[in-house]
PDB file of N, CA and C in Angstrom:
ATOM      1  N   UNK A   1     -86.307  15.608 -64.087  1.00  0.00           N
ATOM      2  CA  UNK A   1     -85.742  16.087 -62.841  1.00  0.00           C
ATOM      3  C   UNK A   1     -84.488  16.910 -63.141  1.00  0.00           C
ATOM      4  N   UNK A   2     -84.283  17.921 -62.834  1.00  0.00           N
ATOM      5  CA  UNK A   2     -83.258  18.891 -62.616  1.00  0.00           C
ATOM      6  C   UNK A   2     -81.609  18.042 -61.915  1.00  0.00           C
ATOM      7  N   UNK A   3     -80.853  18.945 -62.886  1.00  0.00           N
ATOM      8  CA  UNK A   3     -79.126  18.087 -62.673  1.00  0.00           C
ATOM      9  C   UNK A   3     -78.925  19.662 -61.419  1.00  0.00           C
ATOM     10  N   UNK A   4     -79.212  19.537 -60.226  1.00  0.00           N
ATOM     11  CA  UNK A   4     -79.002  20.855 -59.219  1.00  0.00           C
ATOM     12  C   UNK A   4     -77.116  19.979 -58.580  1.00  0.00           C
ATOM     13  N   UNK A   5     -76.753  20.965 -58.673  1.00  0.00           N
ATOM     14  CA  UNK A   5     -75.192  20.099 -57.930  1.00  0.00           C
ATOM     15  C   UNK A   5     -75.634  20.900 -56.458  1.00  0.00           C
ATOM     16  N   UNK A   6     -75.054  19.853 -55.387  1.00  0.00           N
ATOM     17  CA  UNK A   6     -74.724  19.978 -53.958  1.00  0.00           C
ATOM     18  C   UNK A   6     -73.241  21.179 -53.937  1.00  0.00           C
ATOM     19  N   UNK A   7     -73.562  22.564 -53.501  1.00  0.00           N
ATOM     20  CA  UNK A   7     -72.269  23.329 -53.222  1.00  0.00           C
ATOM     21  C   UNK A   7     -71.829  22.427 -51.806  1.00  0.00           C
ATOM     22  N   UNK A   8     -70.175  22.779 -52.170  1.00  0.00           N
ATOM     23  CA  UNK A   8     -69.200  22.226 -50.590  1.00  0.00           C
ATOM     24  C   UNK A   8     -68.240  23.101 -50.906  1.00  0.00           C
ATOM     25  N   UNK A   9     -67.545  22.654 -49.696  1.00  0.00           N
ATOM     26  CA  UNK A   9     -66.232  23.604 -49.446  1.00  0.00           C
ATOM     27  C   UNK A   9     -65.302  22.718 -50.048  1.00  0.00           C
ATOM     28  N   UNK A  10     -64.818  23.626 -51.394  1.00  0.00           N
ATOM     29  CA  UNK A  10     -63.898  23.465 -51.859  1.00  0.00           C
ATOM     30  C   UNK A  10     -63.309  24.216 -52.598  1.00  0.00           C
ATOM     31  N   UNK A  11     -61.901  24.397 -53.316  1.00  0.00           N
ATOM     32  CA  UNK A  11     -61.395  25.152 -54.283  1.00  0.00           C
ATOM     33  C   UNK A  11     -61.632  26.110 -55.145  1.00  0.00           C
ATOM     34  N   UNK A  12     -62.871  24.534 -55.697  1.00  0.00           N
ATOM     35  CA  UNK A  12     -63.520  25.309 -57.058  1.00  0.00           C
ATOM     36  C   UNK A  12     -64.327  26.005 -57.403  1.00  0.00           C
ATOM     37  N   UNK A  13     -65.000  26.105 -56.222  1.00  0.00           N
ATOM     38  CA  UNK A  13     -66.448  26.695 -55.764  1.00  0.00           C
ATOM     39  C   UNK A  13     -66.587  27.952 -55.688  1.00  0.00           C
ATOM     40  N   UNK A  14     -67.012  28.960 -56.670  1.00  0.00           N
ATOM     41  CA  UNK A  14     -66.857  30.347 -56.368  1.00  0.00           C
ATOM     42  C   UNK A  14     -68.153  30.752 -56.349  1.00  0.00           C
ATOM     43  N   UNK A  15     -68.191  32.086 -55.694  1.00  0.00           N
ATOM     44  CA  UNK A  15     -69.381  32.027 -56.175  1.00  0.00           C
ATOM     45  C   UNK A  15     -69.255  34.231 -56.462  1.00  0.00           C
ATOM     46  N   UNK A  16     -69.885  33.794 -57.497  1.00  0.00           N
ATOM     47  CA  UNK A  16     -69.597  35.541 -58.003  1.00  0.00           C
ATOM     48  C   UNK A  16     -71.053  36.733 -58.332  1.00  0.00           C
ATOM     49  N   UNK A  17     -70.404  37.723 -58.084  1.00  0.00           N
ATOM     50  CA  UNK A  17     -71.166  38.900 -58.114  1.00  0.00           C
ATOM     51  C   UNK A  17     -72.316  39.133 -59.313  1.00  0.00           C
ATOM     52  N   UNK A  18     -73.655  39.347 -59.396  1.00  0.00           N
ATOM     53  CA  UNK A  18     -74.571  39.649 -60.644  1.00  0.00           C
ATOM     54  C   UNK A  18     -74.940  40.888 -60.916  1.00  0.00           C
ATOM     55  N   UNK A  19     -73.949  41.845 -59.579  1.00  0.00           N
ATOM     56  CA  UNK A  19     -74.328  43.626 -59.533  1.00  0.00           C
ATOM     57  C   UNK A  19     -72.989  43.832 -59.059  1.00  0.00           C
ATOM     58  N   UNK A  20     -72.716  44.965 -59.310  1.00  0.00           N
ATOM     59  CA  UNK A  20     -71.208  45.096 -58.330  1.00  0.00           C
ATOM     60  C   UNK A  20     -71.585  45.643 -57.396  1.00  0.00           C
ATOM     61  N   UNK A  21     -70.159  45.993 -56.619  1.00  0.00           N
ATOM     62  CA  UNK A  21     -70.629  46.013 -54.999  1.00  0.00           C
ATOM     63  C   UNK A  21     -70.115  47.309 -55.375  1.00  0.00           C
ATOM     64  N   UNK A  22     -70.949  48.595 -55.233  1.00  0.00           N
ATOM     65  CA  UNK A  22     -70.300  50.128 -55.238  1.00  0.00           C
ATOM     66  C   UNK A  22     -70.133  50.499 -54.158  1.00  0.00           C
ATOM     67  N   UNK A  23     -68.498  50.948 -53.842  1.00  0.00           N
ATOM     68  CA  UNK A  23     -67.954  51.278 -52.741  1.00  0.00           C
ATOM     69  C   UNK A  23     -67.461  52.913 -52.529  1.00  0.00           C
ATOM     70  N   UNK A  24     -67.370  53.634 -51.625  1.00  0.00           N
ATOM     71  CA  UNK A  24     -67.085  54.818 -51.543  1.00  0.00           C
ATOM     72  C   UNK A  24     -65.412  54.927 -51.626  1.00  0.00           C
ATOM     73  N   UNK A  25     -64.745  54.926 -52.484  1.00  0.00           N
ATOM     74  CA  UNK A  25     -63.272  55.065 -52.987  1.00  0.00           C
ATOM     75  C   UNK A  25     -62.250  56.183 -52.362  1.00  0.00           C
ATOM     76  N   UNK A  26     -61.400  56.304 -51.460  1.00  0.00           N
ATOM     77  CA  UNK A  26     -60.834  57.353 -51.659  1.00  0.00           C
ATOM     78  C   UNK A  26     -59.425  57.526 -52.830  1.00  0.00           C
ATOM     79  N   UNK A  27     -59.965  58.735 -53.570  1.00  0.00           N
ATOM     80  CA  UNK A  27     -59.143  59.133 -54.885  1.00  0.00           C
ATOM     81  C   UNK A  27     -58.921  60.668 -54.645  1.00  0.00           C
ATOM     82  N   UNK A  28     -57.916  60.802 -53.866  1.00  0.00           N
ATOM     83  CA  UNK A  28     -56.804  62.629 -54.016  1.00  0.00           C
ATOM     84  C   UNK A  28     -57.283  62.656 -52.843  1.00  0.00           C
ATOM     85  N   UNK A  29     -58.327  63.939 -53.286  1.00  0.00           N
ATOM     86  CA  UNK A  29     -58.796  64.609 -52.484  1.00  0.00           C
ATOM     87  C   UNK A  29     -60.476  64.073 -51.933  1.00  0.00           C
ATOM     88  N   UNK A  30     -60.900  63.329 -52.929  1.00  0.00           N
ATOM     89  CA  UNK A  30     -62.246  62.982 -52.871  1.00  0.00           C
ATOM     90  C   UNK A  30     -62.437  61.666 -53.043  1.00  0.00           C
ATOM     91  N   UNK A  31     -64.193  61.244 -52.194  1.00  0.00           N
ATOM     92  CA  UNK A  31     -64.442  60.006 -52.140  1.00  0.00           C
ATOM     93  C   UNK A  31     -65.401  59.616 -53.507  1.00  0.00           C
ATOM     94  N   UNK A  32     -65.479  59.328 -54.409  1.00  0.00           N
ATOM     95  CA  UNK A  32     -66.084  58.813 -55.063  1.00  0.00           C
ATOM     96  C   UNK A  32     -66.732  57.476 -54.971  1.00  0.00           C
ATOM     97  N   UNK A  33     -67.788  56.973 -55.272  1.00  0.00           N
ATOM     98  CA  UNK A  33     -68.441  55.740 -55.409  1.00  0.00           C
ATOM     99  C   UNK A  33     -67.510  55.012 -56.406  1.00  0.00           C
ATOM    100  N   UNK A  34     -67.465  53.873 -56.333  1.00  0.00           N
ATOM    101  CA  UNK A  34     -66.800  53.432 -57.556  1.00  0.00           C
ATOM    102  C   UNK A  34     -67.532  51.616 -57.673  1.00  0.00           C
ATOM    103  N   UNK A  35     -67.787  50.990 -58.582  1.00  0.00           N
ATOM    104  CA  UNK A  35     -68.268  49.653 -58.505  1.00  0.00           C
ATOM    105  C   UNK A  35     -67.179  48.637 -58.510  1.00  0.00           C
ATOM    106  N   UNK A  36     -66.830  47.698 -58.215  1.00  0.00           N
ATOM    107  CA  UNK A  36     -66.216  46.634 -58.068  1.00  0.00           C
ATOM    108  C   UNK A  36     -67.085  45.190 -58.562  1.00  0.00           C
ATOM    109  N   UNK A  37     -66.439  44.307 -59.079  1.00  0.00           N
ATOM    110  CA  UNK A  37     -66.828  43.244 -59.300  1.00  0.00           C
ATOM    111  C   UNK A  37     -66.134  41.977 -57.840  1.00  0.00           C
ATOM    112  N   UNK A  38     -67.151  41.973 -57.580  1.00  0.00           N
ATOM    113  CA  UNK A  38     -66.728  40.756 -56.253  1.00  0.00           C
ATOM    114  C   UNK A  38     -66.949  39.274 -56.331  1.00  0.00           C
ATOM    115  N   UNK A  39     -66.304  38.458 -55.787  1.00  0.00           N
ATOM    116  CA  UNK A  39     -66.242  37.084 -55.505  1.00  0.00           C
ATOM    117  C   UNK A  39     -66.446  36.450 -53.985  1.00  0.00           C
ATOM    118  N   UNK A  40     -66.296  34.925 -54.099  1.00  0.00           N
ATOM    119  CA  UNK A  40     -66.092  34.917 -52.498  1.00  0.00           C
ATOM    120  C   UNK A  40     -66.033  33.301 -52.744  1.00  0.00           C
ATOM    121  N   UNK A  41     -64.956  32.845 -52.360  1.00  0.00           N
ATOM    122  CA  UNK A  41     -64.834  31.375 -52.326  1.00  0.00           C
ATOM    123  C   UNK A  41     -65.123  30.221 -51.382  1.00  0.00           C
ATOM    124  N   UNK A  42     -65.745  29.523 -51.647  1.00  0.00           N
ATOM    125  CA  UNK A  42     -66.614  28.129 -50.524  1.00  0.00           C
ATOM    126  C   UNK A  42     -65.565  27.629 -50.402  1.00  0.00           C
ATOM    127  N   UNK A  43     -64.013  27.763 -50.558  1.00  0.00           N
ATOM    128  CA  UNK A  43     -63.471  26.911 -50.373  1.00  0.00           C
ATOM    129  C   UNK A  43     -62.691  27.366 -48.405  1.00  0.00           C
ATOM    130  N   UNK A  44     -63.221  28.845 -48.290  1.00  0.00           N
ATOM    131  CA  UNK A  44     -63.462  29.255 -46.850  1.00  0.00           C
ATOM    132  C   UNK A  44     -64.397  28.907 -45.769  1.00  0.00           C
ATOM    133  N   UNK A  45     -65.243  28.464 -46.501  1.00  0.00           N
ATOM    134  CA  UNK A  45     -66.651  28.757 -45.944  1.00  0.00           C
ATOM    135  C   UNK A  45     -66.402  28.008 -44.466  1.00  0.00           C
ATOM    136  N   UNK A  46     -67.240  28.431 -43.507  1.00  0.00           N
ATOM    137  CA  UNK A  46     -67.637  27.872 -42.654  1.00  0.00           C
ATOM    138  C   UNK A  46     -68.814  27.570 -42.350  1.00  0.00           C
ATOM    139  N   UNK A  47     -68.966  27.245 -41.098  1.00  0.00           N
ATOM    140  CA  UNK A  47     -70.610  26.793 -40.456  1.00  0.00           C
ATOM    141  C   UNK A  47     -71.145  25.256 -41.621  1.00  0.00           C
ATOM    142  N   UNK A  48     -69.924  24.832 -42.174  1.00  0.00           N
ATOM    143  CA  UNK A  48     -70.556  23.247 -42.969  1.00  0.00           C
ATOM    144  C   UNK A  48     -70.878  22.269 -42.548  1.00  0.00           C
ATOM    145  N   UNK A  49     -71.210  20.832 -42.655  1.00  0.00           N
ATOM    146  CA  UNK A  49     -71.775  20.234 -42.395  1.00  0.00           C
ATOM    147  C   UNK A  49     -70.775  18.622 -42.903  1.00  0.00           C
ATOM    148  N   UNK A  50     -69.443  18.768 -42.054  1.00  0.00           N
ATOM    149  CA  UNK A  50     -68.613  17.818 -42.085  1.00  0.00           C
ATOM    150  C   UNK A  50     -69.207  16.362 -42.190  1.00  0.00           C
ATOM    151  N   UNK A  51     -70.423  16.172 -41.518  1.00  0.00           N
ATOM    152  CA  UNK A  51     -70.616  14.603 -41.916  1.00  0.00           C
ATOM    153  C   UNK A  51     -71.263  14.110 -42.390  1.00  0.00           C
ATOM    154  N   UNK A  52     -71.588  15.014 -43.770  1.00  0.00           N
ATOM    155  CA  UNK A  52     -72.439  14.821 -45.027  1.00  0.00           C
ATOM    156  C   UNK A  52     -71.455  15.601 -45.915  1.00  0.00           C
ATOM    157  N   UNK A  53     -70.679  14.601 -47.144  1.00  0.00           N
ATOM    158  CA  UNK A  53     -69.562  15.231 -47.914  1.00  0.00           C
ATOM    159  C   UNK A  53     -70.158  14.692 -49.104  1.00  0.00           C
ATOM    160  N   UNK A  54     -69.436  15.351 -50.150  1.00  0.00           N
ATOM    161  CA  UNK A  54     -69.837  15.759 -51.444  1.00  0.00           C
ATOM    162  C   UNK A  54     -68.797  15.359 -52.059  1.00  0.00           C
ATOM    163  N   UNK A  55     -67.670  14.435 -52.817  1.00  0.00           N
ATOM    164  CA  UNK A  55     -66.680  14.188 -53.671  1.00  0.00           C
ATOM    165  C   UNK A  55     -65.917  14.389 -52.959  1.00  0.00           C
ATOM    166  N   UNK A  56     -66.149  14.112 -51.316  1.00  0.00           N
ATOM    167  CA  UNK A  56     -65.212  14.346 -49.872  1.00  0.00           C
ATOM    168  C   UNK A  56     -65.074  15.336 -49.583  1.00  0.00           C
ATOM    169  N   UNK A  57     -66.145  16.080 -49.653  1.00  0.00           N
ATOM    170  CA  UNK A  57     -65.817  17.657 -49.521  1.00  0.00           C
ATOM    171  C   UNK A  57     -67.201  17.638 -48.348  1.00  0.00           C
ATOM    172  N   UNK A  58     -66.814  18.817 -47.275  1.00  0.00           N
ATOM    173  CA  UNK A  58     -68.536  18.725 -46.805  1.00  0.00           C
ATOM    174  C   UNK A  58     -68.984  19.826 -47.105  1.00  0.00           C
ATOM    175  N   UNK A  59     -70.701  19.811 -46.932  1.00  0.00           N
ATOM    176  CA  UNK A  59     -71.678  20.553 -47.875  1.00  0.00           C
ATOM    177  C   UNK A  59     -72.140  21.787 -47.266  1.00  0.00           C
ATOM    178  N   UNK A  60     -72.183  22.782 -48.029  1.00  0.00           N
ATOM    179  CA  UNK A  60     -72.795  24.009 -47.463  1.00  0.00           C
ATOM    180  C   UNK A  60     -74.042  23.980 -47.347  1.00  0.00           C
ATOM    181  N   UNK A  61     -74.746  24.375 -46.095  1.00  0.00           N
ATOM    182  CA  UNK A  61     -75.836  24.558 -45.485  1.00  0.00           C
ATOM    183  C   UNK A  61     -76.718  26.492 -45.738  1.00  0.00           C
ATOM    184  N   UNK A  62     -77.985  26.046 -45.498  1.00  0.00           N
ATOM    185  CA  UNK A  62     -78.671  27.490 -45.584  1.00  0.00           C
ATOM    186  C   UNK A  62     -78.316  28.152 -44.077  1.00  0.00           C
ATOM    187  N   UNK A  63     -78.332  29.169 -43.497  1.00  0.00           N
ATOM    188  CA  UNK A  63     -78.903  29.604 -42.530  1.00  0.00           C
ATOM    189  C   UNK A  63     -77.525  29.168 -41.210  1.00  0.00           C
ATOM    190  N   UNK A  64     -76.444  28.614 -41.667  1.00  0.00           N
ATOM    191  CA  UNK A  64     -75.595  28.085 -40.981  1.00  0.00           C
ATOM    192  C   UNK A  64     -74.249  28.661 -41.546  1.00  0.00           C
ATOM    193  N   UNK A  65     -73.617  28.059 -42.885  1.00  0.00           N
ATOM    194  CA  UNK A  65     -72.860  28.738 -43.835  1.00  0.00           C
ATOM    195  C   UNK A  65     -72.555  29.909 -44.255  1.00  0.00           C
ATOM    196  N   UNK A  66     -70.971  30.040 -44.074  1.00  0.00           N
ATOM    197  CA  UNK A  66     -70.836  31.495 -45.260  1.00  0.00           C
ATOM    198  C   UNK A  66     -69.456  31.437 -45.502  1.00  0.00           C
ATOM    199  N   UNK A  67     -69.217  32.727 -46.163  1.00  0.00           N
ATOM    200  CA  UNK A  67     -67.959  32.254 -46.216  1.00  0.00           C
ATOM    201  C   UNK A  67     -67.600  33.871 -45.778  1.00  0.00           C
ATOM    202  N   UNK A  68     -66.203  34.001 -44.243  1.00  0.00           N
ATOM    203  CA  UNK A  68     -66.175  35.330 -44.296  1.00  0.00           C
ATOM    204  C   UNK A  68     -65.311  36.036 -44.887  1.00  0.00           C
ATOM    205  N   UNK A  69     -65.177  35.947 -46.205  1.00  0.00           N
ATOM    206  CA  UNK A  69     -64.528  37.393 -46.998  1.00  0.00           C
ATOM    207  C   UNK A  69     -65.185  37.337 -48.509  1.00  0.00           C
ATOM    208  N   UNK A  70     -65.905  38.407 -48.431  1.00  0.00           N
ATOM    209  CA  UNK A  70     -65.852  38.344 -50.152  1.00  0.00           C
ATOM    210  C   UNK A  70     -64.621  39.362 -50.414  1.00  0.00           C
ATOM    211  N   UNK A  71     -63.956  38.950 -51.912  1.00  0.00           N
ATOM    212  CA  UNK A  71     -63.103  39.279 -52.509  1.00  0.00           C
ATOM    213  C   UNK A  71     -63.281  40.218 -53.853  1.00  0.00           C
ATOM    214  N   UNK A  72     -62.367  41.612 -54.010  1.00  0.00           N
ATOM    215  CA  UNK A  72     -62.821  42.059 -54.954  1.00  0.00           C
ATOM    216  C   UNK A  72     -63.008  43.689 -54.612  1.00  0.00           C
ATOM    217  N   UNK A  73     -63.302  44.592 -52.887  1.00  0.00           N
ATOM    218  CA  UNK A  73     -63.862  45.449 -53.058  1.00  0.00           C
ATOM    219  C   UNK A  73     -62.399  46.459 -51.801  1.00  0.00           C
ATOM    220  N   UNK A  74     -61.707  45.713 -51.911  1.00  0.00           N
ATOM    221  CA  UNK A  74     -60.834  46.250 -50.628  1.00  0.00           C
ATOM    222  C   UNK A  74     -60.418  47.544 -50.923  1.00  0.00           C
ATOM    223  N   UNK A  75     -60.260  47.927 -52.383  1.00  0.00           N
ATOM    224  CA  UNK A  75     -59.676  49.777 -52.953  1.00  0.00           C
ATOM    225  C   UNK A  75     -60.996  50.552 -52.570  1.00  0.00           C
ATOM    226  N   UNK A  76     -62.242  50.019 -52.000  1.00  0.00           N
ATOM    227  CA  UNK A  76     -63.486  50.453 -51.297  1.00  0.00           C
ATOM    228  C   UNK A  76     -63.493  50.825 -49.854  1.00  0.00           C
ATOM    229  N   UNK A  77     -62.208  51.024 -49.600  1.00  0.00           N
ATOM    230  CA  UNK A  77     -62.152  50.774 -48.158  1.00  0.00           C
ATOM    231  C   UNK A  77     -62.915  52.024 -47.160  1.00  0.00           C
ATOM    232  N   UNK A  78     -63.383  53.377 -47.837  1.00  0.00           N
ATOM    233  CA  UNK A  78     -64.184  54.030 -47.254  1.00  0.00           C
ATOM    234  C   UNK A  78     -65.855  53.329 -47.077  1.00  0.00           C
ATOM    235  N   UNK A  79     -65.944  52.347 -47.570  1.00  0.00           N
ATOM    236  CA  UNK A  79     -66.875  51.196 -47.283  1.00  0.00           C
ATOM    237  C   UNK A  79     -68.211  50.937 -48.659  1.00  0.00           C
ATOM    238  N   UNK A  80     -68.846  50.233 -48.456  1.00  0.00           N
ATOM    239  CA  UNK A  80     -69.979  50.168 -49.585  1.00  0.00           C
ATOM    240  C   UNK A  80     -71.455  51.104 -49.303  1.00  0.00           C
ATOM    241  N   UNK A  81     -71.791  51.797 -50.380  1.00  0.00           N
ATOM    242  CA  UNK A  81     -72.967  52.546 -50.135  1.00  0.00           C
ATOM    243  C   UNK A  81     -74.371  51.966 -49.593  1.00  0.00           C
ATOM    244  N   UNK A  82     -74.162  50.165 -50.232  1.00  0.00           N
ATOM    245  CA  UNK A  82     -75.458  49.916 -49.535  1.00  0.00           C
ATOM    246  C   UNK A  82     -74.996  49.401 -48.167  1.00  0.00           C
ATOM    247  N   UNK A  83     -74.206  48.277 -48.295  1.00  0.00           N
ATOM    248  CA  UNK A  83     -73.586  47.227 -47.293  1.00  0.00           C
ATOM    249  C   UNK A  83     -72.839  47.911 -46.082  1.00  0.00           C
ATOM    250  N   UNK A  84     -71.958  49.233 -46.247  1.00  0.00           N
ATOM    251  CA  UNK A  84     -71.562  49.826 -45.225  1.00  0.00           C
ATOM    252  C   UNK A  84     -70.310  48.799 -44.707  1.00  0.00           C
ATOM    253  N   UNK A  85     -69.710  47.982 -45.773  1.00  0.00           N
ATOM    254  CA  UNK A  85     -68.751  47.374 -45.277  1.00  0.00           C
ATOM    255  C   UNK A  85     -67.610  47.060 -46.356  1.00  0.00           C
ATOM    256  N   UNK A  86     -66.813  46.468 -45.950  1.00  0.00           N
ATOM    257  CA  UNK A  86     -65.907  46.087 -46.854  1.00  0.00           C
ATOM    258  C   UNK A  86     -64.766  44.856 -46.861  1.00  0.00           C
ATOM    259  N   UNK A  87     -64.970  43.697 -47.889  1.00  0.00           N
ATOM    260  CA  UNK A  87     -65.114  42.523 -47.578  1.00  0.00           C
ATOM    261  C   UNK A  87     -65.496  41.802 -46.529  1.00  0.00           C
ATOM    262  N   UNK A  88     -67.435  42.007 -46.151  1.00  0.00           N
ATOM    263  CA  UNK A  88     -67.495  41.470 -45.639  1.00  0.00           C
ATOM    264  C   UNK A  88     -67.880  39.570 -46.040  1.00  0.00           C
ATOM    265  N   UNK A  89     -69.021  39.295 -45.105  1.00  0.00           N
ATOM    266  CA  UNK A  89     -69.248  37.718 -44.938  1.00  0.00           C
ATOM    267  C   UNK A  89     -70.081  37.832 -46.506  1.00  0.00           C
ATOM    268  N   UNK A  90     -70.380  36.835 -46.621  1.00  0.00           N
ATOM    269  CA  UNK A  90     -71.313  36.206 -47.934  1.00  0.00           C
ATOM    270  C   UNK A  90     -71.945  35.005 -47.433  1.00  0.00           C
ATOM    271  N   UNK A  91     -72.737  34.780 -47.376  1.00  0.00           N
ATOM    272  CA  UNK A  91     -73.872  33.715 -47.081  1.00  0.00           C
ATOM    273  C   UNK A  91     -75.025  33.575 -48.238  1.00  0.00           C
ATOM    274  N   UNK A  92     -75.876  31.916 -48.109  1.00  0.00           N
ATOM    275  CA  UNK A  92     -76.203  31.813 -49.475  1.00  0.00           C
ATOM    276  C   UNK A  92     -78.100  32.217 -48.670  1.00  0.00           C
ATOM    277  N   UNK A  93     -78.648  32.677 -50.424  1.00  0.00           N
ATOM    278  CA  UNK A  93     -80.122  33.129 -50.072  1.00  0.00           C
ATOM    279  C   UNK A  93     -81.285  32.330 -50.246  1.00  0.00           C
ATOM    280  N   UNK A  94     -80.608  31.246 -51.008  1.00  0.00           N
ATOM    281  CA  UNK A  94     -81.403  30.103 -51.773  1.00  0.00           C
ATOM    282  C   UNK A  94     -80.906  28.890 -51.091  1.00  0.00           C
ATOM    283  N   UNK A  95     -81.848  28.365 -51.353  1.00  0.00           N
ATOM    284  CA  UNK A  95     -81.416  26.840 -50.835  1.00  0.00           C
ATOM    285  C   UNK A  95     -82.453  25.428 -51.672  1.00  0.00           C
ATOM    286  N   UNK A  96     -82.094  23.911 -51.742  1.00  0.00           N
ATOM    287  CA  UNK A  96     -83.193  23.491 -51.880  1.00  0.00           C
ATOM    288  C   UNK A  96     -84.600  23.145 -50.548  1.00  0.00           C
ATOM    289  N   UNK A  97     -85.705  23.004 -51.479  1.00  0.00           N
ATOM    290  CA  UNK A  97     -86.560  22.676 -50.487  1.00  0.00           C
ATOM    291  C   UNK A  97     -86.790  21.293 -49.901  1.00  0.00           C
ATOM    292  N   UNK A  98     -85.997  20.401 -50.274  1.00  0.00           N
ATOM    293  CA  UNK A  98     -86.096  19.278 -50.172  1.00  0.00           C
ATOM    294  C   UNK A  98     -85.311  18.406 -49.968  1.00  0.00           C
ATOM    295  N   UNK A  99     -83.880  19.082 -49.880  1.00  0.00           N
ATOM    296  CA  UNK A  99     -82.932  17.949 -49.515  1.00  0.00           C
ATOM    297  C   UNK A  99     -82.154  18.660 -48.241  1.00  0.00           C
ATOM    298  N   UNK A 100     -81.988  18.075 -47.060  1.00  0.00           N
ATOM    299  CA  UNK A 100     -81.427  18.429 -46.100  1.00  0.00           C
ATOM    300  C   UNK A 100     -79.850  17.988 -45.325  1.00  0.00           C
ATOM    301  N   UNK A 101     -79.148  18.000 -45.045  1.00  0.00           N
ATOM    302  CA  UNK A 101     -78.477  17.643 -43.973  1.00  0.00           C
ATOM    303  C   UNK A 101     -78.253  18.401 -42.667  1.00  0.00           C
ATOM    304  N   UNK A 102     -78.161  17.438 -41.500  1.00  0.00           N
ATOM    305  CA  UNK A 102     -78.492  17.862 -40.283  1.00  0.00           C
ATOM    306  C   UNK A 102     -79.469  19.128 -40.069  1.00  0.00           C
ATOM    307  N   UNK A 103     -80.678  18.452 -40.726  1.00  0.00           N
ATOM    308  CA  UNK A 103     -81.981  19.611 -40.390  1.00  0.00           C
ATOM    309  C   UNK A 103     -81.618  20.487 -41.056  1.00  0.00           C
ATOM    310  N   UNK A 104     -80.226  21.141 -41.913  1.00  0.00           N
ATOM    311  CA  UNK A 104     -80.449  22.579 -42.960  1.00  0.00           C
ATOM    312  C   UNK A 104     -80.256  22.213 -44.422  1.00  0.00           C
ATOM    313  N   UNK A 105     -81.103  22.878 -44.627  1.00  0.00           N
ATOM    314  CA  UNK A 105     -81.162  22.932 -46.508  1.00  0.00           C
ATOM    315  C   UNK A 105     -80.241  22.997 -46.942  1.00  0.00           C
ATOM    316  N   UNK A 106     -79.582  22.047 -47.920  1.00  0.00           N
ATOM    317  CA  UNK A 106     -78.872  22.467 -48.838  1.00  0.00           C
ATOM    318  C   UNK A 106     -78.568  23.418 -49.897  1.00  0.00           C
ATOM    319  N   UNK A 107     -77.194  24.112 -50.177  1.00  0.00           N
ATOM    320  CA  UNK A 107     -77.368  24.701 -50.990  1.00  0.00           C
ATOM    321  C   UNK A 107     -77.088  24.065 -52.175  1.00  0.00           C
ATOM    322  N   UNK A 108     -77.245  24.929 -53.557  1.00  0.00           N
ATOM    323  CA  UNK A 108     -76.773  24.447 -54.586  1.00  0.00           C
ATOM    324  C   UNK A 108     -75.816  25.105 -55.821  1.00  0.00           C
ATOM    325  N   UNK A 109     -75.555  24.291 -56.710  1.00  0.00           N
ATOM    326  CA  UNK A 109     -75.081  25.469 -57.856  1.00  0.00           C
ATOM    327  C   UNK A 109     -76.159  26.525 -58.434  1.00  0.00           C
ATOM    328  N   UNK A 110     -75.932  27.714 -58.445  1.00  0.00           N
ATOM    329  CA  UNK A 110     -77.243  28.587 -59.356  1.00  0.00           C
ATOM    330  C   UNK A 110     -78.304  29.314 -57.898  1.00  0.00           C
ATOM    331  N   UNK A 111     -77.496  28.582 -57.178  1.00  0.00           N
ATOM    332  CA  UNK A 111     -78.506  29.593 -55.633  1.00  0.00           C
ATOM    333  C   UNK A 111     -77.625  30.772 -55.618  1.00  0.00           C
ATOM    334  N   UNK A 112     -78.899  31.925 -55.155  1.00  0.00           N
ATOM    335  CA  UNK A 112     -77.872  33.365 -55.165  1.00  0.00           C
ATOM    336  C   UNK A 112     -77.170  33.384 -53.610  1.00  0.00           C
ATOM    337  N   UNK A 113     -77.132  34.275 -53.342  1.00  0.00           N
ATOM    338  CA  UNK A 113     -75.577  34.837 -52.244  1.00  0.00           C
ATOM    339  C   UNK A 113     -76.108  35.884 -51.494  1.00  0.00           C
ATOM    340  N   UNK A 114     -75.681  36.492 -50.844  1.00  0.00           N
ATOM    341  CA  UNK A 114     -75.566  38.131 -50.220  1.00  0.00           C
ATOM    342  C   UNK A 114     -74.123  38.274 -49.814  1.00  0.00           C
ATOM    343  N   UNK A 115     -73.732  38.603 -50.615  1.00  0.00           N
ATOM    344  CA  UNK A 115     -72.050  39.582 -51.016  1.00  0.00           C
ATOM    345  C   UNK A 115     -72.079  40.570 -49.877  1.00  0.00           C
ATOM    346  N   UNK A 116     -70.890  40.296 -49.570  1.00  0.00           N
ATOM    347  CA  UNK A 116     -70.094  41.625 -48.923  1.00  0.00           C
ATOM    348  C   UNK A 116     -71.427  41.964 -46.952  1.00  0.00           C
ATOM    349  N   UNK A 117     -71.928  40.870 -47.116  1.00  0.00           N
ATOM    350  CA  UNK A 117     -72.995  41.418 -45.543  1.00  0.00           C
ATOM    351  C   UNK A 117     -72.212  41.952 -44.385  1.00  0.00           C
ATOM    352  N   UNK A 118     -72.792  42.341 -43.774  1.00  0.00           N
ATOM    353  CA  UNK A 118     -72.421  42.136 -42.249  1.00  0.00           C
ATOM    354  C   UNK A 118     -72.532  41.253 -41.429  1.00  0.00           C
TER     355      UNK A 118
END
């Protein structure tokens, strides 16, 4: 059986970029694309699930959870080429299939993200 850890809102919990987030830069005179490496910490998150806790922490949920700022793309501020935003929400894409609280899936360590959404 798989060691999957329960993500919660806390401190330590980051959760980071596997592409950068390329943002339209303004530099002089011109906007250039430029990539950024982004983050976004659970220790913001909202939409959790206070009465199911984790080392007293409560647990991030699928479809409920996010956290709203990713961190990392703000010198992007003419916005991102795909996302069209800049630090936005992050919410998770994965979840398990089998362990729940209050009816939503848990997330875990090693589940991916969507950086910077709307």
């Amino acid at each position: 059986m798989a060691d999957n850890v329960m993500a919660r809102k806390q401190g330590k919990w980051t959760v980071i970029s596997i592409a950068p987030d390329v943002c339209k830069t303004p530099m002089g005179s011109s906007i250039p694309p430029v990539p950024y490496p982004v983050t976004a910490e659970l220790k913001t998150s909202t939409g959790v699930v206070p009465s199911v806790r984790v080392n007293g922490h409560p647990v991030v949920v699928y479809k409920r959870s996010y956290t709203p700022t990713t961190i990392g793309d703000a010198a992007g501020r003419a916005k991102g080429i795909k996302s069209g935003t800049v630090e936005g929400k992050c919410h998770p894409l994965e979840h398990s299939n089998t362990v729940r609280a209050e009816g939503r899936h848990l997330v875990r360590h090693g589940d991916l993200f969507w950086m910077n959404g709307s």
